[in-house]
N, C-alpha and C. Protein backbone atom coordinates (compact mmCIF):
# COMPACT_ATOMS: atom_id res chain seq x y z
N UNK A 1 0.80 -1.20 0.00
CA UNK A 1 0.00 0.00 0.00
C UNK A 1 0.84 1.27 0.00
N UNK A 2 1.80 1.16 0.62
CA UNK A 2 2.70 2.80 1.03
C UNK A 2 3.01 2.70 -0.59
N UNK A 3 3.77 1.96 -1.26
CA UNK A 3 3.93 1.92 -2.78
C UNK A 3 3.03 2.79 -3.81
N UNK A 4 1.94 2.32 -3.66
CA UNK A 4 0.44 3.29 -4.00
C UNK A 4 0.59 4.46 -3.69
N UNK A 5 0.48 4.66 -2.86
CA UNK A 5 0.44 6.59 -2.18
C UNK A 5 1.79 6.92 -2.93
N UNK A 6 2.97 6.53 -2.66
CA UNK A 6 3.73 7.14 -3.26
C UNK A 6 3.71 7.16 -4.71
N UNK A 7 3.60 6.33 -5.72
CA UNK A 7 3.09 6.88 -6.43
C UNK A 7 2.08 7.65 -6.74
N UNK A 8 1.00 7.49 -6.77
CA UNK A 8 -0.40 8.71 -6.76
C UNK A 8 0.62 10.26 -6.31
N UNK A 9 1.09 9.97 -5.19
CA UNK A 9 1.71 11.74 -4.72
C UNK A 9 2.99 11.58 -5.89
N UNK A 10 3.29 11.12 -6.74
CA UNK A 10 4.39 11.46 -7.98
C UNK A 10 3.79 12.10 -8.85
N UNK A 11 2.66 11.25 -9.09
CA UNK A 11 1.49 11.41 -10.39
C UNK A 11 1.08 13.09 -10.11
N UNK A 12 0.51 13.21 -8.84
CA UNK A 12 -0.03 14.47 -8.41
C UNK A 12 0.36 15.57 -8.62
N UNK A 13 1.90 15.58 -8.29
CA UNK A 13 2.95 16.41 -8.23
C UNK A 13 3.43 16.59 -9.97
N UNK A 14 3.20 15.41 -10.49
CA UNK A 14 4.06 15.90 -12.42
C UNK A 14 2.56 16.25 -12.80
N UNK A 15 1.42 16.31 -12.42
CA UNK A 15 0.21 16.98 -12.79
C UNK A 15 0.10 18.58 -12.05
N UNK A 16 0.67 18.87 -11.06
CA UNK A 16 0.68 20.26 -11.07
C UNK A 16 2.13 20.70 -11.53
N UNK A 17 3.12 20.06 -11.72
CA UNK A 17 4.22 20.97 -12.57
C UNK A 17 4.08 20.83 -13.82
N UNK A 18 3.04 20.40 -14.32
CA UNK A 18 2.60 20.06 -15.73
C UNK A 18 1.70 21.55 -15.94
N UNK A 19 1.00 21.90 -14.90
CA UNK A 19 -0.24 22.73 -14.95
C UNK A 19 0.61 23.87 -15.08
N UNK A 20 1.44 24.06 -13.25
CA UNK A 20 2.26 25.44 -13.79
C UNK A 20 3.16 25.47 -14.95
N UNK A 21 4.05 25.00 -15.28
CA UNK A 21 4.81 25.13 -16.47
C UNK A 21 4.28 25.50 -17.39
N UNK A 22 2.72 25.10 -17.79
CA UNK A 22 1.40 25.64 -19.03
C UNK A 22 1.10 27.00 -18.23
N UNK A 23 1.12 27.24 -17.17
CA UNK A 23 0.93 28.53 -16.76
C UNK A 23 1.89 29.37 -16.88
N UNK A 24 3.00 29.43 -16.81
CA UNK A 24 4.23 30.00 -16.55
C UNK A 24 4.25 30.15 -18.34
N UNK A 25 4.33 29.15 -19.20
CA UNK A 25 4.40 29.52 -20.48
C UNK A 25 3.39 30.62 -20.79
N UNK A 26 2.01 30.09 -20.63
CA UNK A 26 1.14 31.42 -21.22
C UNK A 26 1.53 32.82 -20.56
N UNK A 27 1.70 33.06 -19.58
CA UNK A 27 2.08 34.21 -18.69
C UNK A 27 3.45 35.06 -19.89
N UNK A 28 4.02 34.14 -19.90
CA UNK A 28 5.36 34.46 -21.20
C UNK A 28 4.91 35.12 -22.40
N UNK A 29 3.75 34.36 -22.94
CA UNK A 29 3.50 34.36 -24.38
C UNK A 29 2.30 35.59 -23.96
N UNK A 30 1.48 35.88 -23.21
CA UNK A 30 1.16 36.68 -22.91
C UNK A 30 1.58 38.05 -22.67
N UNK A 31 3.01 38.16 -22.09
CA UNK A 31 4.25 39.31 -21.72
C UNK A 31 4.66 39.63 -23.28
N UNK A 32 4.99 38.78 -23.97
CA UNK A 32 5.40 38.76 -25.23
C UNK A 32 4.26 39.82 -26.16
N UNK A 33 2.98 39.52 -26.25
CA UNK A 33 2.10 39.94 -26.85
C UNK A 33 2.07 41.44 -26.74
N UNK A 34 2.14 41.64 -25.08
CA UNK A 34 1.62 43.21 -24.98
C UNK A 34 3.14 43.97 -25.41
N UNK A 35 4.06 42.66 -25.14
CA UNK A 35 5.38 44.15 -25.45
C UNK A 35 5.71 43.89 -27.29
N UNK A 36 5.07 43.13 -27.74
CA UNK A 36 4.78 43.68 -29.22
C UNK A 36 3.78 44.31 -29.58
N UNK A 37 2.61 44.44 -28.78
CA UNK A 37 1.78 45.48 -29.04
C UNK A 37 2.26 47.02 -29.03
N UNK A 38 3.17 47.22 -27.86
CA UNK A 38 3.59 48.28 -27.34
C UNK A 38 4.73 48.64 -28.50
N UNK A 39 5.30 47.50 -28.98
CA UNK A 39 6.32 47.81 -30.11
C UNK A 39 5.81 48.42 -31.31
N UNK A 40 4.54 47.50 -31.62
CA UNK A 40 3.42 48.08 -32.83
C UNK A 40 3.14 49.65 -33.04
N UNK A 41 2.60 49.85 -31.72
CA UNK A 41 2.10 51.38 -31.36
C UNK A 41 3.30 51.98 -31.28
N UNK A 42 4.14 52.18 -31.03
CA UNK A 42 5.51 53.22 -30.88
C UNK A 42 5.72 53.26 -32.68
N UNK A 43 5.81 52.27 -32.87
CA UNK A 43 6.26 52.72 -34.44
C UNK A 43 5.31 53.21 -35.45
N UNK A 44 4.31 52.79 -35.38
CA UNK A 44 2.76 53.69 -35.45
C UNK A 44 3.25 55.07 -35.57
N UNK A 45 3.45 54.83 -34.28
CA UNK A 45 3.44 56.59 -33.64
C UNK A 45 4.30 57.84 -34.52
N UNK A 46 5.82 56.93 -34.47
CA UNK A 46 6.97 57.29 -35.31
C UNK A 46 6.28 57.84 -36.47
N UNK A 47 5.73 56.53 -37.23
CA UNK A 47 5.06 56.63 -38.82
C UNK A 47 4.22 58.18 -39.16
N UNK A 48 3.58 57.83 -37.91
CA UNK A 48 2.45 59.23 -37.98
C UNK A 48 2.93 60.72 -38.04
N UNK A 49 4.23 60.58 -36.82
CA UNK A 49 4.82 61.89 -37.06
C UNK A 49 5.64 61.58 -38.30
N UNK A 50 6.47 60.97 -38.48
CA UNK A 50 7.19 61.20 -40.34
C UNK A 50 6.45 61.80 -41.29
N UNK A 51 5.34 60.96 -41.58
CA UNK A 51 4.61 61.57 -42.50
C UNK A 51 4.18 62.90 -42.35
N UNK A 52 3.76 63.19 -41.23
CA UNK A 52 3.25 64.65 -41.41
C UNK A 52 4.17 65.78 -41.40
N UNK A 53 5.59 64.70 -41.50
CA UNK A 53 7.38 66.18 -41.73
C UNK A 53 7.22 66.86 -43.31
N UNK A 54 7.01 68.35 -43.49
CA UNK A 54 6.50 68.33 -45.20
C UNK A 54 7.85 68.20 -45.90
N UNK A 55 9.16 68.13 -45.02
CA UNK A 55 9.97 68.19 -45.65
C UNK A 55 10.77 67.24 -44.94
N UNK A 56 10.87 66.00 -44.89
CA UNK A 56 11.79 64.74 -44.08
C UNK A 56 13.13 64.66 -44.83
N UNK A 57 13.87 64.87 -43.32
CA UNK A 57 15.46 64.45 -43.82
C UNK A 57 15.70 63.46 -44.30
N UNK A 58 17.06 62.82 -45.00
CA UNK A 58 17.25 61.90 -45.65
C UNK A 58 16.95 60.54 -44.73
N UNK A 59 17.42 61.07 -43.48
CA UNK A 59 17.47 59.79 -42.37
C UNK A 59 15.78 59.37 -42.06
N UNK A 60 15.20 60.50 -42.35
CA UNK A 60 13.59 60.81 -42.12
C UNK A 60 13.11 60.04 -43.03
N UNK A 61 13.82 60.01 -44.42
CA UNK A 61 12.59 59.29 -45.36
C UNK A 61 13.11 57.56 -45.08
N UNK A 62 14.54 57.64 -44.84
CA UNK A 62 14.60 56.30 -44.62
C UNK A 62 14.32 55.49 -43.52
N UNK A 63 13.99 55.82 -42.45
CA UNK A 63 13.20 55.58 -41.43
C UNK A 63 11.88 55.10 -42.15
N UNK A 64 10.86 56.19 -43.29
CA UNK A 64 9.32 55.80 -43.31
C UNK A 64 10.00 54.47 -43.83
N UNK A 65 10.79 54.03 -45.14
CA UNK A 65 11.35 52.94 -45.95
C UNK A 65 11.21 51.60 -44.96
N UNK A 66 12.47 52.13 -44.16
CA UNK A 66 11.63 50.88 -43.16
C UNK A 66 10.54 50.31 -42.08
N UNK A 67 10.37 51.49 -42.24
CA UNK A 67 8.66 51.24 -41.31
C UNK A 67 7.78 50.29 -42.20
N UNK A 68 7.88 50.99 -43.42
CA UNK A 68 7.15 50.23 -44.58
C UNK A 68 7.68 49.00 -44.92
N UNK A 69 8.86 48.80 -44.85
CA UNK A 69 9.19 47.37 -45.34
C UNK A 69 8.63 46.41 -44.14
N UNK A 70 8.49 46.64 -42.63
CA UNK A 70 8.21 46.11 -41.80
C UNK A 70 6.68 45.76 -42.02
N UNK A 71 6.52 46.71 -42.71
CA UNK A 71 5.02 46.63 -42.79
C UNK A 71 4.55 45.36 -43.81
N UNK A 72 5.54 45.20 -44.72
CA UNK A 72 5.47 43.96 -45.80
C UNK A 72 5.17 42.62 -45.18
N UNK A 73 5.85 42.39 -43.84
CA UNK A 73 6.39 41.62 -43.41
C UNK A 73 5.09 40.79 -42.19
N UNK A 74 4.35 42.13 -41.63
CA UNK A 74 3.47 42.45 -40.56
C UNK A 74 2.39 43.04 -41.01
N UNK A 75 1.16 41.76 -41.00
CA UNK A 75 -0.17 42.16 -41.00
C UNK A 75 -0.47 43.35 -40.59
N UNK A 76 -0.46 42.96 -39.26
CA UNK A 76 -0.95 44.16 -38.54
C UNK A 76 -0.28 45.48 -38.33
N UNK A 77 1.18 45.44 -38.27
CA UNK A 77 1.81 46.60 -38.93
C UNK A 77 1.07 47.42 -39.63
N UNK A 78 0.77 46.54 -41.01
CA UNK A 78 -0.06 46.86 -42.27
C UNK A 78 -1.22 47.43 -42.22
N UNK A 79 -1.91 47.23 -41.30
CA UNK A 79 -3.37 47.32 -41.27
C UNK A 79 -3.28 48.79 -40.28
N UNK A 80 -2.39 48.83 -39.62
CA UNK A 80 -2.21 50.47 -38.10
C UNK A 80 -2.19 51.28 -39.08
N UNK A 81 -0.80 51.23 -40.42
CA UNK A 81 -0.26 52.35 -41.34
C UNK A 81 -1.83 52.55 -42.03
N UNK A 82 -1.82 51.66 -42.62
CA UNK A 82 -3.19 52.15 -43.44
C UNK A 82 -4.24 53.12 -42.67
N UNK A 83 -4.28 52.60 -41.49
CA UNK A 83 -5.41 53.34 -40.62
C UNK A 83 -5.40 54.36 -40.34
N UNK A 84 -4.03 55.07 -40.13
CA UNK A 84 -2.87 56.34 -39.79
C UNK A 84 -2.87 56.57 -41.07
N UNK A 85 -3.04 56.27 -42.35
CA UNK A 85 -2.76 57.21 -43.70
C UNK A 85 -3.97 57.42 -43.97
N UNK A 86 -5.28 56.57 -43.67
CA UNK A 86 -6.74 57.13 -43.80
C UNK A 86 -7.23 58.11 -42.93
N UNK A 87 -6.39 58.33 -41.47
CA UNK A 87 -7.11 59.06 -40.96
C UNK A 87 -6.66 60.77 -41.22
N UNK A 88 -5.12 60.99 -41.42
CA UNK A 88 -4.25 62.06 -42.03
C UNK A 88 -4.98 62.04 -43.49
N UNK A 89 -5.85 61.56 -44.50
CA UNK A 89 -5.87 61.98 -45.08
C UNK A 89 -7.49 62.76 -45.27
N UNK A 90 -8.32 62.18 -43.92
CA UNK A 90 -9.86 62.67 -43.46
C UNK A 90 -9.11 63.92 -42.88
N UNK A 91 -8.31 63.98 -42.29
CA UNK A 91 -7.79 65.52 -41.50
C UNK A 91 -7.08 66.76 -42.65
N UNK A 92 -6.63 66.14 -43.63
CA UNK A 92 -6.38 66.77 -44.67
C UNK A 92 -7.50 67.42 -45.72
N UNK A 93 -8.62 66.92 -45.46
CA UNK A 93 -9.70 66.49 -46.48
C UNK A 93 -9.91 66.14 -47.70
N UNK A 94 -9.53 64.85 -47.53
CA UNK A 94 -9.07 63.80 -48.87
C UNK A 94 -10.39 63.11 -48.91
């Protein structure tokens, strides 16, 4: 019988380091998400002021270059710029 219990309390134990470790991962992949969200929006941000420079330095236009190439790369990149060039161009009255 003691054989039994000790196993069952093995079993028990690789079933909650099974649980946290799936916890501890999502918590990660979760951390991950918002600090690429936060990465998304900063360069957004960047994008928004470039464009509206009427006259961008050389370093200025090559900055938008790669914003945009990132954007090739990144859906959602893709989808912020667009949103930021539709809304500059409702404020412009396009």
């Amino acid at each position: 019988m003691p054989t039994l219990n000790k196993q069952k309390n093995k079993n028990s134990h690789r079933r909650l380091n099974n649980w946290l470790d799936m916890l501890l991962c999502w918590t990660q992949i979760k951390n991950i998400d918002i600090q690429i969200n936060n990465n998304l929006k900063e360069i957004v941000e960047e994008y928004r002021l470039l464009i509206t420079i009427a006259e961008p330095s050389l370093t200025q236009q090559i900055r938008i270059e790669e914003i945009l190439e990132l954007a090739v790369y990144d859906t959602e990149l893709s989808k912020l710029i667009d949103r930021v060039e539709q809304d500059i161009a409702r404020e412009i009255g396009f």
